[in-house]
C-alpha atoms as a PDB file:
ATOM      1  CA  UNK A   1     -30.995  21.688   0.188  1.00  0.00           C
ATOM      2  CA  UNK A   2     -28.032  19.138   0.711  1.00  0.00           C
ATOM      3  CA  UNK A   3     -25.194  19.676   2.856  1.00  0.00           C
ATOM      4  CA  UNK A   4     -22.833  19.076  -0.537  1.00  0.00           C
ATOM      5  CA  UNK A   5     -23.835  23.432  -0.882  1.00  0.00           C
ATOM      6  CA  UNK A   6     -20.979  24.869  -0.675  1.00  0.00           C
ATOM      7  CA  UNK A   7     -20.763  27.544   2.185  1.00  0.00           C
ATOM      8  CA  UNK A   8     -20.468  29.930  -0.531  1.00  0.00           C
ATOM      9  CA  UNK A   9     -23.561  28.756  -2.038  1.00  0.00           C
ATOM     10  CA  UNK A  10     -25.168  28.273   1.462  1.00  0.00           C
ATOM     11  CA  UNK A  11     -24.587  31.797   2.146  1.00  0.00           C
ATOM     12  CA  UNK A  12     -26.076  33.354  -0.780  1.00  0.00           C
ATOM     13  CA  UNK A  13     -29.395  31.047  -0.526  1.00  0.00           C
ATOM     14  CA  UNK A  14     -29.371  32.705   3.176  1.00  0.00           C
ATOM     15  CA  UNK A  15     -29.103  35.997   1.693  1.00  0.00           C
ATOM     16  CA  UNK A  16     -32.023  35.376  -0.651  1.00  0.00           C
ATOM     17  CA  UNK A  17     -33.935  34.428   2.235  1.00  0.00           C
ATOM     18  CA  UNK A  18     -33.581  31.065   2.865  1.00  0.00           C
ATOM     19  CA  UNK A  19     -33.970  29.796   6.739  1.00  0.00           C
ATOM     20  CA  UNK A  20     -32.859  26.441   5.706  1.00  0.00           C
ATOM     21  CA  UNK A  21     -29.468  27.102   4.021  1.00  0.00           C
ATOM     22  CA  UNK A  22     -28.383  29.110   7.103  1.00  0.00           C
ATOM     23  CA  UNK A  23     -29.424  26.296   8.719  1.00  0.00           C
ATOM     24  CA  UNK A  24     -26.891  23.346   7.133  1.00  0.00           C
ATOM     25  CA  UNK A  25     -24.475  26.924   7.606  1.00  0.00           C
ATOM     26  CA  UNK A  26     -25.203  26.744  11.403  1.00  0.00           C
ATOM     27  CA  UNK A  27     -25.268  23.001  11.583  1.00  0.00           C
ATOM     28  CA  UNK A  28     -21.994  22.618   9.755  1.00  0.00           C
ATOM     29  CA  UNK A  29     -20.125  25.176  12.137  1.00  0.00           C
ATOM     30  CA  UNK A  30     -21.642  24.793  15.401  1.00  0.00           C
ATOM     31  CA  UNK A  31     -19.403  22.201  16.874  1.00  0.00           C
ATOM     32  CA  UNK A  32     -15.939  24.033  15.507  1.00  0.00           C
ATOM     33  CA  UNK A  33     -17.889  27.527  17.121  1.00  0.00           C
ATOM     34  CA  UNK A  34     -18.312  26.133  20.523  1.00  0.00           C
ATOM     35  CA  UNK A  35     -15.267  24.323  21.070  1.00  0.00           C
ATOM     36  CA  UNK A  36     -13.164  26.886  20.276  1.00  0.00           C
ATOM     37  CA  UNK A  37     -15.193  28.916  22.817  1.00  0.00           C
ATOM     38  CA  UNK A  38     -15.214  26.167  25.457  1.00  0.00           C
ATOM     39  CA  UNK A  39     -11.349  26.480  25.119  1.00  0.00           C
ATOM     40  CA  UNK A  40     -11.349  30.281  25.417  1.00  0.00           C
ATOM     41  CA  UNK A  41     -13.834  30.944  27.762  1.00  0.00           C
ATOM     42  CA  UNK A  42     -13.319  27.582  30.116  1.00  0.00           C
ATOM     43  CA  UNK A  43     -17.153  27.192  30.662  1.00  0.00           C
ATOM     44  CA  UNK A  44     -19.422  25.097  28.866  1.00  0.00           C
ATOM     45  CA  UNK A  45     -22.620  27.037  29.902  1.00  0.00           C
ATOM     46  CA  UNK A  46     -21.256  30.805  29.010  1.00  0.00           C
ATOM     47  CA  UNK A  47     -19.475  29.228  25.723  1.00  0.00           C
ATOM     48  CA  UNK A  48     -22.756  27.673  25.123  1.00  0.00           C
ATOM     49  CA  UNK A  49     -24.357  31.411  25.248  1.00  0.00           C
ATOM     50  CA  UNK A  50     -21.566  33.239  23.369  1.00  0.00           C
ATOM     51  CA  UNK A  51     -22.232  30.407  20.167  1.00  0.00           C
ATOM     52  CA  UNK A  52     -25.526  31.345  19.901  1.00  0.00           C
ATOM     53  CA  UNK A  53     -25.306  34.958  20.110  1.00  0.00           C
ATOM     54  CA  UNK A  54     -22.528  34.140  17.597  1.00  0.00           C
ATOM     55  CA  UNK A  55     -24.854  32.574  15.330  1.00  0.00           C
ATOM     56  CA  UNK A  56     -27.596  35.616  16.105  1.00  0.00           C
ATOM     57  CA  UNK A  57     -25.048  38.089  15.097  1.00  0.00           C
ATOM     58  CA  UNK A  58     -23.590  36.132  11.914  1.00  0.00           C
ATOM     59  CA  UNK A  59     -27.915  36.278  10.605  1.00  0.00           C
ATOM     60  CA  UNK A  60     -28.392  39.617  11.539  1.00  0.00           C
ATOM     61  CA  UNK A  61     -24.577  40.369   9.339  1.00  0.00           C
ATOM     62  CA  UNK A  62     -24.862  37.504   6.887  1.00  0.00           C
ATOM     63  CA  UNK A  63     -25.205  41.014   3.977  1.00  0.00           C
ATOM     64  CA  UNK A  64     -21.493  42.169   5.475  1.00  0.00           C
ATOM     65  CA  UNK A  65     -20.183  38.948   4.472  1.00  0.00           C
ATOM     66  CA  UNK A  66     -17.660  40.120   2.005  1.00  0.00           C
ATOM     67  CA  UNK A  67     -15.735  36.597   1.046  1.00  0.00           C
ATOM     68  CA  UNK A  68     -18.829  33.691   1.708  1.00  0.00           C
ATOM     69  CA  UNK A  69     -16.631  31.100   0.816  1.00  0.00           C
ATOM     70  CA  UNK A  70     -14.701  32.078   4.333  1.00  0.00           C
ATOM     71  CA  UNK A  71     -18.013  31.750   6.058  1.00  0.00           C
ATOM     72  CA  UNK A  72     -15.796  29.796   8.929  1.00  0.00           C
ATOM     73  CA  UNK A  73     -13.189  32.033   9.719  1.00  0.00           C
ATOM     74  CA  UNK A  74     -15.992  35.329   9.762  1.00  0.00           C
ATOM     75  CA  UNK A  75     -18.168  33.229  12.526  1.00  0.00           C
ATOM     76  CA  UNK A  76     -14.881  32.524  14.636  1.00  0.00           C
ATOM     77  CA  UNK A  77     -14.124  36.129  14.072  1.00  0.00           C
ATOM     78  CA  UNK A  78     -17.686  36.829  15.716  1.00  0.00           C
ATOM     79  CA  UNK A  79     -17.722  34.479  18.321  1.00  0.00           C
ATOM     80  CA  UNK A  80     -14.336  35.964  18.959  1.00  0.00           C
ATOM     81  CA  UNK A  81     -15.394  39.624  19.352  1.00  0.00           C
ATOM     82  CA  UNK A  82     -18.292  38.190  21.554  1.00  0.00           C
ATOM     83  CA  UNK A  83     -16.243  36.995  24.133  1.00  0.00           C
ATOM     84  CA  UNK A  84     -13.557  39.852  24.291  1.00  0.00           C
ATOM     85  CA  UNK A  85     -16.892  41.698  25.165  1.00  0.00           C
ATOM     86  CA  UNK A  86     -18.064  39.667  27.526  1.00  0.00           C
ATOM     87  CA  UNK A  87     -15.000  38.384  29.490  1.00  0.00           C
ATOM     88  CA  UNK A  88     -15.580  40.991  32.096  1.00  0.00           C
ATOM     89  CA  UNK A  89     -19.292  39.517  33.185  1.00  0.00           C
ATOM     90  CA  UNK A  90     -18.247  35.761  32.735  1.00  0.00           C
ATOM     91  CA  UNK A  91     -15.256  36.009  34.528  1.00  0.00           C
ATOM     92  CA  UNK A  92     -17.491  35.842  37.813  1.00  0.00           C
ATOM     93  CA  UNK A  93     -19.541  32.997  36.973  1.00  0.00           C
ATOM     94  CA  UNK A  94     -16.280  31.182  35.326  1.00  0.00           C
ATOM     95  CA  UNK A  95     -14.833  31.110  38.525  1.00  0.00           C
ATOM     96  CA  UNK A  96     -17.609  29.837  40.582  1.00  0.00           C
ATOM     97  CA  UNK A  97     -18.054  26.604  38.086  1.00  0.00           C
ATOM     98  CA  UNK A  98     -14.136  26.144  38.157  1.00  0.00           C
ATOM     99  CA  UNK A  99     -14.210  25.943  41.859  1.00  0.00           C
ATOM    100  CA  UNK A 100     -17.387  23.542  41.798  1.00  0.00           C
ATOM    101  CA  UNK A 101     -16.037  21.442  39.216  1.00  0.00           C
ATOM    102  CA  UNK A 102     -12.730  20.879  40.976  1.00  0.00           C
ATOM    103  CA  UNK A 103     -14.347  20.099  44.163  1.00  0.00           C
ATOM    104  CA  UNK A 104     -16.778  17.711  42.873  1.00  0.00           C
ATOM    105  CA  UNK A 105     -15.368  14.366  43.682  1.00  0.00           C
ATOM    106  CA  UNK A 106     -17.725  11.823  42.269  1.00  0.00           C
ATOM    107  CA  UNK A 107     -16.279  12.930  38.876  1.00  0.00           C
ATOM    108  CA  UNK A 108     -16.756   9.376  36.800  1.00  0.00           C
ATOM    109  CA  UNK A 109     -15.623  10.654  33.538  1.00  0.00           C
ATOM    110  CA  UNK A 110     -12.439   9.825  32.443  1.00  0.00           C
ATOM    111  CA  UNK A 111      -9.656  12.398  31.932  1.00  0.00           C
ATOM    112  CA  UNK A 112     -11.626  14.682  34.149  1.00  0.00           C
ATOM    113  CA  UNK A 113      -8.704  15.735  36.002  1.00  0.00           C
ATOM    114  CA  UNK A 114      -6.431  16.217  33.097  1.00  0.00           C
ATOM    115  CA  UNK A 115      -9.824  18.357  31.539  1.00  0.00           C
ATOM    116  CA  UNK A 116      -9.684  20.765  35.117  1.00  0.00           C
ATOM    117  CA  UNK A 117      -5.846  21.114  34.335  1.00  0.00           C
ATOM    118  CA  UNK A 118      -5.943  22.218  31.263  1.00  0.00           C
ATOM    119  CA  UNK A 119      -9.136  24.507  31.583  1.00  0.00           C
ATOM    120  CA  UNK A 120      -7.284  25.843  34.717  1.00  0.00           C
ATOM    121  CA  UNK A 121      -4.235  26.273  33.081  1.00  0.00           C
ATOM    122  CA  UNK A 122      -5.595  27.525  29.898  1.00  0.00           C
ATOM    123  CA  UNK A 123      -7.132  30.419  31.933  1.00  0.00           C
ATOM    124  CA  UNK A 124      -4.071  31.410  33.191  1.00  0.00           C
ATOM    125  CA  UNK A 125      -3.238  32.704  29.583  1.00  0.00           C
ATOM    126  CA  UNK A 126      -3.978  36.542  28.708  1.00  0.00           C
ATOM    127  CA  UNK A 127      -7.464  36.295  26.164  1.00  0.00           C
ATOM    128  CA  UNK A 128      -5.268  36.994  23.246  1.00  0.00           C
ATOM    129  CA  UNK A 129      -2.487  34.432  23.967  1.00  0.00           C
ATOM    130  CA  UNK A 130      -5.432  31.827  25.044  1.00  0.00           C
ATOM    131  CA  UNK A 131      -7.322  32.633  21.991  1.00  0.00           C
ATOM    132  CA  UNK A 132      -4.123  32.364  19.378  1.00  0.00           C
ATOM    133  CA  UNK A 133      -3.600  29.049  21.543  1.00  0.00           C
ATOM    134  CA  UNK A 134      -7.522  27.422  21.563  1.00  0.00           C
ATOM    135  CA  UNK A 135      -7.340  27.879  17.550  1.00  0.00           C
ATOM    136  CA  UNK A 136      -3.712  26.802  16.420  1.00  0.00           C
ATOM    137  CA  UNK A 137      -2.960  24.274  18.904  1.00  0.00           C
ATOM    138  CA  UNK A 138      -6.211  22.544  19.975  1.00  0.00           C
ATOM    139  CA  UNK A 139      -8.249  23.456  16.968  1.00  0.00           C
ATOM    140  CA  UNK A 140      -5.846  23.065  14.126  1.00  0.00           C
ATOM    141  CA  UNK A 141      -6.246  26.429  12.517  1.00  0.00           C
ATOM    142  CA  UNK A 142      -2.980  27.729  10.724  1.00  0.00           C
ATOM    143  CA  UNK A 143      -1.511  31.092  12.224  1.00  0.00           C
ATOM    144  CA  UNK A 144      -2.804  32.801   8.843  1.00  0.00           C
ATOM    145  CA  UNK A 145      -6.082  32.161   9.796  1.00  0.00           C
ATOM    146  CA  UNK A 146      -5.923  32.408  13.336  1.00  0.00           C
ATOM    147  CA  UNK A 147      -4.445  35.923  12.564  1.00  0.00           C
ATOM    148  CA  UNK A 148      -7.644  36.913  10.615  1.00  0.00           C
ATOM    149  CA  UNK A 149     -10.197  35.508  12.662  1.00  0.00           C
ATOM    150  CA  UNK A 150      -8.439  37.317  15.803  1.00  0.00           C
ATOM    151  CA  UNK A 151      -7.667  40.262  13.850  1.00  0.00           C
ATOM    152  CA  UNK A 152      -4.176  41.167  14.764  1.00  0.00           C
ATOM    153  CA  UNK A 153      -0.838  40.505  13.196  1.00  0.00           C
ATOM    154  CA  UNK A 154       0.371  37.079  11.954  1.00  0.00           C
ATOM    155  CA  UNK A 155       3.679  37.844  13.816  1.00  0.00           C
ATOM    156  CA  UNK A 156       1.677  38.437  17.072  1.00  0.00           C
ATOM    157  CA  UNK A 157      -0.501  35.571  16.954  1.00  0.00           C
ATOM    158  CA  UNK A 158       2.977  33.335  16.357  1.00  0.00           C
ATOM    159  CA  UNK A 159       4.448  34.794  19.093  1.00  0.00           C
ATOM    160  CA  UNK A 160       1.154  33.882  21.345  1.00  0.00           C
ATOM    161  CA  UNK A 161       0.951  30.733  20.209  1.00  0.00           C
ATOM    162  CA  UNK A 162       4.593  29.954  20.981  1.00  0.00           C
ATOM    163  CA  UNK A 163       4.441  31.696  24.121  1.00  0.00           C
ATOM    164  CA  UNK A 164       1.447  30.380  25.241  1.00  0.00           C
ATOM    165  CA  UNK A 165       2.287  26.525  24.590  1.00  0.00           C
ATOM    166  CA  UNK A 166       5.655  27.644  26.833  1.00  0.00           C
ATOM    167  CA  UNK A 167       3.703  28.838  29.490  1.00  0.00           C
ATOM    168  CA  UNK A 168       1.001  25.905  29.639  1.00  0.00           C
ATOM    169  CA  UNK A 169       3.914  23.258  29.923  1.00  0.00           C
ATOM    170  CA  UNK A 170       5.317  25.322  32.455  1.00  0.00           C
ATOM    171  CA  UNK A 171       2.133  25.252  34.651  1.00  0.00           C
ATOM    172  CA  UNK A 172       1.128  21.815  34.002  1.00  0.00           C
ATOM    173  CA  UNK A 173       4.495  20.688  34.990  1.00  0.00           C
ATOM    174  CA  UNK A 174       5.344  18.443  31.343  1.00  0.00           C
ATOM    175  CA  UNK A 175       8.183  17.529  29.705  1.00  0.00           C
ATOM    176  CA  UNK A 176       8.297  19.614  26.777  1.00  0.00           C
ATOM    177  CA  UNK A 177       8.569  16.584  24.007  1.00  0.00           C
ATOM    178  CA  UNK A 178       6.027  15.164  25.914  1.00  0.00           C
ATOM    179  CA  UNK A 179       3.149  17.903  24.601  1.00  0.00           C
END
């Protein structure tokens, strides 16, 4: 099967069975998945977890897939819902990495501090503002989307997205024509 399938197409060869075209589906998404959850959840390891139990969840529902040719926004809209359940128990671990991370000072990656920062300051944002934030302004999803994939109000996610950029310049202390 060749990655020129449509996700439409992918998703009903899935349906009939096929391990492969959910597959290319998985392969195609994956990256998008997880770095929208690296942005929301501010931990590699735990946004690692959530993508795959995204994936898990997205075979298990693949049937309740009403429009396949939105195959994208449904997983975000999973992998979504699976971290609003599991903020509570991640928030723990979250914090123990941040503090590691922003101790370790051998760091020889660039932009590592800017990385911290941001991760730092991103969690500062309530889960629905940071959410509306990770998909509109660092992964380049319009506010129509973002509102389906978060399930609330086009209006509201707007008004998160706005609010949340204003409060991240705030804390990381730019110039606002500078972001």
């Amino acid at each position: 099967m060749s990655t020129q399938w449509t996700d439409a197409a992918l998703v009903a060869a899935a349906r009939s069975g096929s391990d492969n075209a959910f597959a290319i589906l998985v392969d195609r998404h994956q990256q998008a998945v997880r770095s929208f959850l690296r942005r929301v959840c501010g931990h590699e390891a735990d946004a690692d977890d959530l993508a795959q139990e995204t994936f898990l969840a997205a075979w298990t529902a693949l049937r309740t897939l009403d429009e396949p040719a939105r195959v994208r926004s449904w997983l975000f809209g999973i992998a979504w819902r699976r971290t609003q359940g599991m903020a509570r128990s991640m928030s723990r671990t979250r914090r123990r990495e941040t503090d590691w991370q922003a101790e370790r000072a051998d760091s020889d990656q660039p932009g590592t501090e800017l990385n911290i920062a941001m991760q730092q300051a991103l969690a500062q944002l309530p889960p629905d503002q940071r959410a509306a934030v990770a998909l509109c302004l660092a992964g380049d999803w319009s506010h129509a989307d973002a509102a389906r994939i978060l399930e609330m109000p086009l209006g509201t996610v707007k008004s998160h997205v706005l609010r949340g950029r204003a409060r991240l310049v705030e804390i990381l202390g730019v110039r606002d024509d500078e972001t």
